[in-house]
PDB file of N, CA and C in Angstrom:
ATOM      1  N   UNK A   1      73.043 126.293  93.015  1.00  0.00           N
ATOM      2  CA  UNK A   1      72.563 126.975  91.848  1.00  0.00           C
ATOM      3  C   UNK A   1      71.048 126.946  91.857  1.00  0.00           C
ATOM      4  N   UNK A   2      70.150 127.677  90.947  1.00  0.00           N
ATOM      5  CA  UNK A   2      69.195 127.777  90.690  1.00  0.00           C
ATOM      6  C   UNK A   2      68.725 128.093  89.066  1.00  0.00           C
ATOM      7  N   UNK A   3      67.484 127.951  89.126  1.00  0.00           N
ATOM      8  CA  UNK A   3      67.330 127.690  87.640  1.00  0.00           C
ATOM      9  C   UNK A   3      66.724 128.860  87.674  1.00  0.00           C
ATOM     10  N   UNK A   4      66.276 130.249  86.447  1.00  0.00           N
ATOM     11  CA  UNK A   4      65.671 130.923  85.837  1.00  0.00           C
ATOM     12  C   UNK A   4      65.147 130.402  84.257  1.00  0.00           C
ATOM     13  N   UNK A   5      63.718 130.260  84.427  1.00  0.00           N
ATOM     14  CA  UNK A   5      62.904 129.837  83.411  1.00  0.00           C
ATOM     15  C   UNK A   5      61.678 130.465  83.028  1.00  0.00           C
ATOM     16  N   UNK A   6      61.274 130.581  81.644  1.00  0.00           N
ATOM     17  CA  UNK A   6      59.890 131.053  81.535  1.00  0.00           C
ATOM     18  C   UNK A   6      59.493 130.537  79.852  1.00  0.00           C
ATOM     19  N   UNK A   7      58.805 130.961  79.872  1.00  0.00           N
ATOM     20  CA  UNK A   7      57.759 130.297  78.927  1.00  0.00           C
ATOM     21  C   UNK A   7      57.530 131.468  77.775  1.00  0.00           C
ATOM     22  N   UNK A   8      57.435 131.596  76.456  1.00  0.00           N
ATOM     23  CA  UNK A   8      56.764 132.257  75.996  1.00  0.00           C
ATOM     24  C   UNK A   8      54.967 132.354  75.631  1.00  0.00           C
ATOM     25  N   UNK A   9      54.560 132.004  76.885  1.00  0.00           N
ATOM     26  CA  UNK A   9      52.958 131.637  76.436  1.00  0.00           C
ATOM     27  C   UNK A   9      52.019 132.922  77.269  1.00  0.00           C
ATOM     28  N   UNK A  10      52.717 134.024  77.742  1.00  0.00           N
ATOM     29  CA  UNK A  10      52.584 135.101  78.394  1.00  0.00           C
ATOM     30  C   UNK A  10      52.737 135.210  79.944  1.00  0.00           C
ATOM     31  N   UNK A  11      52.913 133.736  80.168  1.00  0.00           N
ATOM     32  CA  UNK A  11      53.436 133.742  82.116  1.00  0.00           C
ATOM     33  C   UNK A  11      54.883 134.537  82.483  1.00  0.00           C
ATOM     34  N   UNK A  12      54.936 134.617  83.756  1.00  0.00           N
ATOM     35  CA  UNK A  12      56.042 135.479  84.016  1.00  0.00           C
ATOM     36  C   UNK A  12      57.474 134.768  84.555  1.00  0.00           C
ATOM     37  N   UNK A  13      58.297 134.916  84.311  1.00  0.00           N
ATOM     38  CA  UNK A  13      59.692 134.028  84.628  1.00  0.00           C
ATOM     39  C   UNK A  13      59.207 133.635  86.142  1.00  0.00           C
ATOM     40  N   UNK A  14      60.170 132.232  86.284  1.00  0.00           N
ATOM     41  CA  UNK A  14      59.608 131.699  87.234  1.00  0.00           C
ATOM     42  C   UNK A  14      61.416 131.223  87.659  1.00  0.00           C
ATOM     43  N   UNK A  15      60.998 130.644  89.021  1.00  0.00           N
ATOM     44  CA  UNK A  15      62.869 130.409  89.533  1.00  0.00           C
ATOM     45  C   UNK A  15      62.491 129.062  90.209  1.00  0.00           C
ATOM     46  N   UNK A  16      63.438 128.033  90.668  1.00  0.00           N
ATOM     47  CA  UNK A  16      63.848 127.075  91.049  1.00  0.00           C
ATOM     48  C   UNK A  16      63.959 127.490  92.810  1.00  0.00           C
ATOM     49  N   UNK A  17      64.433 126.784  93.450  1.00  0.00           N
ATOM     50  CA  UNK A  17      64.941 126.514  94.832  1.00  0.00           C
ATOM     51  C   UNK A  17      66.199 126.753  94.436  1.00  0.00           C
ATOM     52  N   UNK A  18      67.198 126.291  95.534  1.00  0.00           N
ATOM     53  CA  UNK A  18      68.429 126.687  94.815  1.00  0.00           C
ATOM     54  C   UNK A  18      68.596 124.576  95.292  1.00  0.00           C
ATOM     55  N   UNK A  19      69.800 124.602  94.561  1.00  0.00           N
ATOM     56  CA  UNK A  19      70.005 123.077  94.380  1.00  0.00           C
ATOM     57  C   UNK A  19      71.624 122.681  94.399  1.00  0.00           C
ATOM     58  N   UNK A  20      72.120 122.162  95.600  1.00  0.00           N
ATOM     59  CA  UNK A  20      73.537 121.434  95.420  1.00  0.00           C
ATOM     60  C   UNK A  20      73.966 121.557  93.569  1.00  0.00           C
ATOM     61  N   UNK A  21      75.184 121.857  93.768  1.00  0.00           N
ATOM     62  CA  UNK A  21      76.120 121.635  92.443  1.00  0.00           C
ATOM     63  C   UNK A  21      76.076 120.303  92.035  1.00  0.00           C
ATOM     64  N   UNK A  22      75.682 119.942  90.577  1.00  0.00           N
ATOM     65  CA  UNK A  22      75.637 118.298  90.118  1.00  0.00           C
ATOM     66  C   UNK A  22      73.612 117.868  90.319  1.00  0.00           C
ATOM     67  N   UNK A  23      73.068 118.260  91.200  1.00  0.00           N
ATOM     68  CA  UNK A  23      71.949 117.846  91.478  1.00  0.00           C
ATOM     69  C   UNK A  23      70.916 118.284  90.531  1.00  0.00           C
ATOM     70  N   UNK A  24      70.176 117.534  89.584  1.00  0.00           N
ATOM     71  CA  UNK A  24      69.125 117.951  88.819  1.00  0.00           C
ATOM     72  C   UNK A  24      67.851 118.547  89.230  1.00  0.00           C
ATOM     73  N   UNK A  25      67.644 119.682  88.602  1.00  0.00           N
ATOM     74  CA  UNK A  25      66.785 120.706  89.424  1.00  0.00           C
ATOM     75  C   UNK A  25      65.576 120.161  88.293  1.00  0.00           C
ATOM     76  N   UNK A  26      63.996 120.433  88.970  1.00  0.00           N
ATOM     77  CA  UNK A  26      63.161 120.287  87.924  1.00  0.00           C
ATOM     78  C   UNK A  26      62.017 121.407  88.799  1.00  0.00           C
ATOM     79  N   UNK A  27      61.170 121.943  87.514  1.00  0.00           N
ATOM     80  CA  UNK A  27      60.261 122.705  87.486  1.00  0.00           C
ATOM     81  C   UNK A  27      58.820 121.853  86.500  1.00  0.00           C
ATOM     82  N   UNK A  28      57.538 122.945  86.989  1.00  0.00           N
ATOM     83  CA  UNK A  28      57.142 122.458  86.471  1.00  0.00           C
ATOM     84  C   UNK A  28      55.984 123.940  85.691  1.00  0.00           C
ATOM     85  N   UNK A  29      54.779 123.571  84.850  1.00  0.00           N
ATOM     86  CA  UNK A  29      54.168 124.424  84.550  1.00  0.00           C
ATOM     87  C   UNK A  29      53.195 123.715  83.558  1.00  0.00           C
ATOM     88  N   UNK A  30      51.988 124.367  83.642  1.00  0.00           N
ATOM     89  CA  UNK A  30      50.897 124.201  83.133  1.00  0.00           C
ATOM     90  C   UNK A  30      50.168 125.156  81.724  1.00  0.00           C
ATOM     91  N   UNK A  31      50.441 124.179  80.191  1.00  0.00           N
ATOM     92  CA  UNK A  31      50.125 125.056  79.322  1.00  0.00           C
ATOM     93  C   UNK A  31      48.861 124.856  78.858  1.00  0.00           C
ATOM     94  N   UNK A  32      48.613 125.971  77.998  1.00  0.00           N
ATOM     95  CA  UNK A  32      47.658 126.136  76.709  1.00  0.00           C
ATOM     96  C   UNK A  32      47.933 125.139  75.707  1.00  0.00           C
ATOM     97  N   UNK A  33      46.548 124.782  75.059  1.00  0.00           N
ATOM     98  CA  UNK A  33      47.231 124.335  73.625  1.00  0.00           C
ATOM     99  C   UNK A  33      48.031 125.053  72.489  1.00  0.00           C
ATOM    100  N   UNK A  34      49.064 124.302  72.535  1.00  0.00           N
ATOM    101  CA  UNK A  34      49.798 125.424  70.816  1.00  0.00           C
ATOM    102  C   UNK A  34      51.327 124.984  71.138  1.00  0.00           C
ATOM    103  N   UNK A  35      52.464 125.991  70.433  1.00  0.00           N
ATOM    104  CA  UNK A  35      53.529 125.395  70.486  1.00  0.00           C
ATOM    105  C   UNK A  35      54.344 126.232  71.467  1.00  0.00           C
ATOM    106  N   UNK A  36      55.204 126.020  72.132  1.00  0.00           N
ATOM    107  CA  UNK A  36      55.790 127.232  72.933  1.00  0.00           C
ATOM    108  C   UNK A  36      57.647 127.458  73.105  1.00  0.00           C
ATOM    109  N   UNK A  37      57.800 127.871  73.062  1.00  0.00           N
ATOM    110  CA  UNK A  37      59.452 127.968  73.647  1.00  0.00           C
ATOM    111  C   UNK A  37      59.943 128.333  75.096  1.00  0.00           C
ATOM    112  N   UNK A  38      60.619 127.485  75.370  1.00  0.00           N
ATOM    113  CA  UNK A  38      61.108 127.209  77.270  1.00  0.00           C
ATOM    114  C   UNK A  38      62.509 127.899  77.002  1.00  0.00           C
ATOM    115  N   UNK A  39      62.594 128.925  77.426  1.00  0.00           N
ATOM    116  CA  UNK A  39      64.064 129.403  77.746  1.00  0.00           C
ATOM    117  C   UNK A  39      64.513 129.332  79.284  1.00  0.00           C
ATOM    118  N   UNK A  40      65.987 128.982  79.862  1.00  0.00           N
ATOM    119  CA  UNK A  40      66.809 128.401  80.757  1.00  0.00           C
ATOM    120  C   UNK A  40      67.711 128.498  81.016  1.00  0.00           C
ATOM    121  N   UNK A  41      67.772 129.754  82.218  1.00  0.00           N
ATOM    122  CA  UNK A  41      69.104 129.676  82.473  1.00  0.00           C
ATOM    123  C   UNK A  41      69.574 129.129  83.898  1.00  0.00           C
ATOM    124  N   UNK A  42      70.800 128.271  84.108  1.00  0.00           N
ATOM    125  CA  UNK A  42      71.117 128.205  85.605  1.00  0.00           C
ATOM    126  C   UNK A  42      72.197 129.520  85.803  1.00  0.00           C
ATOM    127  N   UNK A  43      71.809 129.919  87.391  1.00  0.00           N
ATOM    128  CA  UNK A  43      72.445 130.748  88.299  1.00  0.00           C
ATOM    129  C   UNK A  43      73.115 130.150  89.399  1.00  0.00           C
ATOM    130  N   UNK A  44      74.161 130.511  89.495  1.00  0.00           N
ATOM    131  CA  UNK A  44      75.315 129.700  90.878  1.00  0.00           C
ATOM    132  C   UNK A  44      75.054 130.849  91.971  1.00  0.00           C
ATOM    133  N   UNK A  45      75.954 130.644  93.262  1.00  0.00           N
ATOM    134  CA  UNK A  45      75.662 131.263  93.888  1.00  0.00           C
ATOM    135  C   UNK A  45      76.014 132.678  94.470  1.00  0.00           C
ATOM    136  N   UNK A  46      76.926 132.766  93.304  1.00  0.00           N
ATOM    137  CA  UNK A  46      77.488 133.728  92.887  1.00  0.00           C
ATOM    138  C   UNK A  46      76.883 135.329  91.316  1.00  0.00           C
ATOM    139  N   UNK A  47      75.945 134.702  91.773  1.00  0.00           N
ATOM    140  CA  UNK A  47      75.078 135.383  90.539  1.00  0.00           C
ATOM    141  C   UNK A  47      75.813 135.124  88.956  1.00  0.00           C
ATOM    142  N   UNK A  48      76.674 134.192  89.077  1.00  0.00           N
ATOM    143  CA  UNK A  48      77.008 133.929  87.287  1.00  0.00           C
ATOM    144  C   UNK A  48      75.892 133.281  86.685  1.00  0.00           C
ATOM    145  N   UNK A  49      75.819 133.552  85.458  1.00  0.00           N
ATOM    146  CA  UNK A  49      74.759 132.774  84.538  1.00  0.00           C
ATOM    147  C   UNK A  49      75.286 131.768  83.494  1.00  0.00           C
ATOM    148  N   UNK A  50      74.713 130.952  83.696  1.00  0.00           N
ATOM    149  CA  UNK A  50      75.059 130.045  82.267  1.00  0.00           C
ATOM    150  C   UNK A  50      74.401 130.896  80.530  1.00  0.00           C
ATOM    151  N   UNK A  51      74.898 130.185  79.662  1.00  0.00           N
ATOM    152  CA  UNK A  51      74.190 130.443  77.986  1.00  0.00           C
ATOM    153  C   UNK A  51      73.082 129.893  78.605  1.00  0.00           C
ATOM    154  N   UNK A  52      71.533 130.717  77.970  1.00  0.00           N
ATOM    155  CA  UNK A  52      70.442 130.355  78.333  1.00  0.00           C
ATOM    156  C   UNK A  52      70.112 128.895  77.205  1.00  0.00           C
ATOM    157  N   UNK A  53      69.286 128.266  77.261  1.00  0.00           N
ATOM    158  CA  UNK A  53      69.289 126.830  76.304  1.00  0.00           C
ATOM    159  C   UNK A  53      67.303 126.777  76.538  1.00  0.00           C
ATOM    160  N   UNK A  54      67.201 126.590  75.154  1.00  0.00           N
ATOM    161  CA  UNK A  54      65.449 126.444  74.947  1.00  0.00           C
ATOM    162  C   UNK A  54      64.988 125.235  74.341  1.00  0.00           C
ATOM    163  N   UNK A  55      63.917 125.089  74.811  1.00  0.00           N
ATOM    164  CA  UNK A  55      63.245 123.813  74.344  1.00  0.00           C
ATOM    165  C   UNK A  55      61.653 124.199  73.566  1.00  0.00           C
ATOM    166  N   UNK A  56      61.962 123.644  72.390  1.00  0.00           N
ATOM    167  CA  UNK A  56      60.230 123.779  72.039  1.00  0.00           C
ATOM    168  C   UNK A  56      59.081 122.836  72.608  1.00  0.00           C
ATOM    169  N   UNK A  57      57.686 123.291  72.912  1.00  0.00           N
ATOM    170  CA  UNK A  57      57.310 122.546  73.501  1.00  0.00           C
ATOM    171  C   UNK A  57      55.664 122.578  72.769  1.00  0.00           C
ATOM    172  N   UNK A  58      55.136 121.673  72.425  1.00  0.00           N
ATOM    173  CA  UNK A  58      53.389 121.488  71.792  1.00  0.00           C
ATOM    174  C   UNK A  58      53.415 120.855  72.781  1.00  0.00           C
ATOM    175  N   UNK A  59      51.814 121.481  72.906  1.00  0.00           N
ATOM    176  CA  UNK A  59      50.738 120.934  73.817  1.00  0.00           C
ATOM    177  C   UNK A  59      49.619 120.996  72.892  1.00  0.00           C
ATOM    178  N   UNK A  60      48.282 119.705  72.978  1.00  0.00           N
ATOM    179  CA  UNK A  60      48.608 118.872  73.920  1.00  0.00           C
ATOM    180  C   UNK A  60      49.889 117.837  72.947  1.00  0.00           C
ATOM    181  N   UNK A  61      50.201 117.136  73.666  1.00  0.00           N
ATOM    182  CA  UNK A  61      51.417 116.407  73.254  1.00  0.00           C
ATOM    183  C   UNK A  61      50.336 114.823  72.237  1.00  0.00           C
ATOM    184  N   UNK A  62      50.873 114.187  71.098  1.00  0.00           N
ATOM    185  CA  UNK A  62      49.783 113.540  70.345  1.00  0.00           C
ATOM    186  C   UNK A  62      50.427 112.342  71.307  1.00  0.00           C
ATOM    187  N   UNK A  63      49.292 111.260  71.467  1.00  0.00           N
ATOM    188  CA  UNK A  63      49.193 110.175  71.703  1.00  0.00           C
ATOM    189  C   UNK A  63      49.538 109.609  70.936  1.00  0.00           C
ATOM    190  N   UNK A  64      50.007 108.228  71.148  1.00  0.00           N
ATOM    191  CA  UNK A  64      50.926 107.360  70.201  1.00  0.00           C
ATOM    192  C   UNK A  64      49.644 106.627  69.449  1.00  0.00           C
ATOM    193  N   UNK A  65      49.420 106.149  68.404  1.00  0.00           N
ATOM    194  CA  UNK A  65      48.556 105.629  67.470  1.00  0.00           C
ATOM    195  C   UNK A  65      48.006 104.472  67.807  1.00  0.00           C
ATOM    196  N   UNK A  66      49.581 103.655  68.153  1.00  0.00           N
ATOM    197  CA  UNK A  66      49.313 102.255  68.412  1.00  0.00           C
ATOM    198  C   UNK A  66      48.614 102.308  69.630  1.00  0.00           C
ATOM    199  N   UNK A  67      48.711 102.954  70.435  1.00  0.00           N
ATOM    200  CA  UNK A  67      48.062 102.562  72.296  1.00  0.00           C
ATOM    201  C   UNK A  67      46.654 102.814  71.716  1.00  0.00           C
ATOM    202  N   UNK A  68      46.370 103.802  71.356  1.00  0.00           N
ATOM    203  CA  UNK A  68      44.725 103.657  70.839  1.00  0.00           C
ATOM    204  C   UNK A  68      43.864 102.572  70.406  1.00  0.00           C
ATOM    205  N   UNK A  69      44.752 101.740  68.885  1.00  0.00           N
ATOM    206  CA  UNK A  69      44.504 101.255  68.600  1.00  0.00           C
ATOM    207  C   UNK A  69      44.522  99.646  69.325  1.00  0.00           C
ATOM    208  N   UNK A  70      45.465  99.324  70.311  1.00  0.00           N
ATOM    209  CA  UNK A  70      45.269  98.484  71.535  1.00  0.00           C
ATOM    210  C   UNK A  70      44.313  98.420  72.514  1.00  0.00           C
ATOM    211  N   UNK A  71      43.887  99.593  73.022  1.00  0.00           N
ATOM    212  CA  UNK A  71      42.844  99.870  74.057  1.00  0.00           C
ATOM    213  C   UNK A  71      41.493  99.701  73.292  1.00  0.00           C
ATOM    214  N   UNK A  72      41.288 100.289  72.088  1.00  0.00           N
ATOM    215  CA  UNK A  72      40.314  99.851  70.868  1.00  0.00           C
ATOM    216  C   UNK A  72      40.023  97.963  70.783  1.00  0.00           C
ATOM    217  N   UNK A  73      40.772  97.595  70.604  1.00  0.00           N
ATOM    218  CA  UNK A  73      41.041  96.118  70.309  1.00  0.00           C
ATOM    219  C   UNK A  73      40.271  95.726  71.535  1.00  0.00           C
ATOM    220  N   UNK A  74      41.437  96.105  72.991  1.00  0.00           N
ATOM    221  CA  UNK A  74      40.733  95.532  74.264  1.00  0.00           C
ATOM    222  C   UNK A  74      39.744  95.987  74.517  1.00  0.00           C
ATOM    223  N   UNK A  75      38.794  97.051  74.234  1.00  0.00           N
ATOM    224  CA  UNK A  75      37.335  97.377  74.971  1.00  0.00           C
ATOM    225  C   UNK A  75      36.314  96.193  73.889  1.00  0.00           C
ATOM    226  N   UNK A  76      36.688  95.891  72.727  1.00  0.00           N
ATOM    227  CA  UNK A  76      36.013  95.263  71.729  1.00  0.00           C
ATOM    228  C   UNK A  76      35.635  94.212  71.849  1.00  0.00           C
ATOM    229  N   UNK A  77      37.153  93.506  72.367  1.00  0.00           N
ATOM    230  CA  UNK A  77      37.334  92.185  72.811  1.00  0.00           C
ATOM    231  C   UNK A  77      37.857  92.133  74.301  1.00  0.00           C
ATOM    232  N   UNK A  78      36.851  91.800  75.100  1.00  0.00           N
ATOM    233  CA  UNK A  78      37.142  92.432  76.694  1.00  0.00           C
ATOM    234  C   UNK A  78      37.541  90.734  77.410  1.00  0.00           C
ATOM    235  N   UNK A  79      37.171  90.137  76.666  1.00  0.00           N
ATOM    236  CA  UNK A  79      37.699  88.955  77.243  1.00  0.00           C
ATOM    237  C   UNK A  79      38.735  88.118  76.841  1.00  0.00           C
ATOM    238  N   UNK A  80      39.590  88.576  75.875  1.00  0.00           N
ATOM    239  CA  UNK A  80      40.355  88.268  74.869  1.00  0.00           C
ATOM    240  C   UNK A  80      41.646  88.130  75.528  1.00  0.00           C
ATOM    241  N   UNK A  81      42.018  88.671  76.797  1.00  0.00           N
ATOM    242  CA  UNK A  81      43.169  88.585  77.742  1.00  0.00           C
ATOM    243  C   UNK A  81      42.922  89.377  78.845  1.00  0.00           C
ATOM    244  N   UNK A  82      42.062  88.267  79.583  1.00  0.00           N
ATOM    245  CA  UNK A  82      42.074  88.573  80.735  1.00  0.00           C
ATOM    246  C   UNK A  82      43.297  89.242  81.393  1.00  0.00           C
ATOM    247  N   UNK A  83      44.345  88.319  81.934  1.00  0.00           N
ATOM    248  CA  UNK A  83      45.293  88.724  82.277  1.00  0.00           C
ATOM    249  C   UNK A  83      45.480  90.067  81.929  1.00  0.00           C
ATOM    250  N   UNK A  84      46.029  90.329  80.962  1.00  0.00           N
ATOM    251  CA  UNK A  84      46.485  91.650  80.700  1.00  0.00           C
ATOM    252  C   UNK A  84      45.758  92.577  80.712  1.00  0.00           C
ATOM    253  N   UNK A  85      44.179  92.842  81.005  1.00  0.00           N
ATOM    254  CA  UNK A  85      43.572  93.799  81.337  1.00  0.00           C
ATOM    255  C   UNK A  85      43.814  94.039  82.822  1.00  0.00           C
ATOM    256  N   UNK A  86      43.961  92.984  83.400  1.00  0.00           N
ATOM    257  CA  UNK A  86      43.782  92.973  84.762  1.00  0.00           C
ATOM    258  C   UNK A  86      45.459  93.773  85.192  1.00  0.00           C
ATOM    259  N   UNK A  87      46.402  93.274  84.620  1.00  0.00           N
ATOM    260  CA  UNK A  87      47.681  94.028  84.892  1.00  0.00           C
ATOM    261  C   UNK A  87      47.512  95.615  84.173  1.00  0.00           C
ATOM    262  N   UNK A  88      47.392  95.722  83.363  1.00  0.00           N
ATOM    263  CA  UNK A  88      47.174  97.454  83.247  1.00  0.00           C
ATOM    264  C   UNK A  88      45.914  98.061  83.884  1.00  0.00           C
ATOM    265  N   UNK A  89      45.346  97.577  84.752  1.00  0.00           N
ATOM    266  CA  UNK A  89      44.014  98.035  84.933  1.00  0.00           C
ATOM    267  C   UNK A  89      42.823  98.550  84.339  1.00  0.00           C
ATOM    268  N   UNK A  90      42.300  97.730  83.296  1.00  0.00           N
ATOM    269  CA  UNK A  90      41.609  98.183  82.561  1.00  0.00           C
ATOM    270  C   UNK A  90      40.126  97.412  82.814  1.00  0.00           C
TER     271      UNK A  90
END
């Protein structure tokens, strides 16, 4: 099978490889800021189509509050755990 996908953000439908039956196919694509809708259909190899299935999608996507407010903490207090700067690389 293969996937048929596109975007409503003015790009043009885009297709997959084709992919063993059972095997998760992935695509990828690069947006604008704003909100968008992903429509999806898989194709077998037989040209049948599945019900197409959509996903809404915002970009950019919000950062979680708390990680801010952690990385905030650690640039403030840079010596406050060693260790754990050193494991996330900071």
């Amino acid at each position: 099978y293969y996937i048929e996908w596109c975007c409503e953000d003015g790009g043009d439908s885009e297709t997959t490889d084709f992919y063993p039956s059972g095997e998760p196919a992935t695509a990828s694509h690069t947006y604008a800021s704003g909100t968008f809708v992903i429509r999806v259909t898989a194709i077998d190899i037989n040209q049948a189509e599945s019900d197409p299935s959509t996903l809404e999608v915002t970009m950019p996507r919000n950062k979680p509050v708390l990680n801010m407010f952690f990385l905030r903490f650690l640039q403030r207090f840079p010596h406050a755990f060693p260790m754990l700067r050193q494991l996330l690389g900071l």
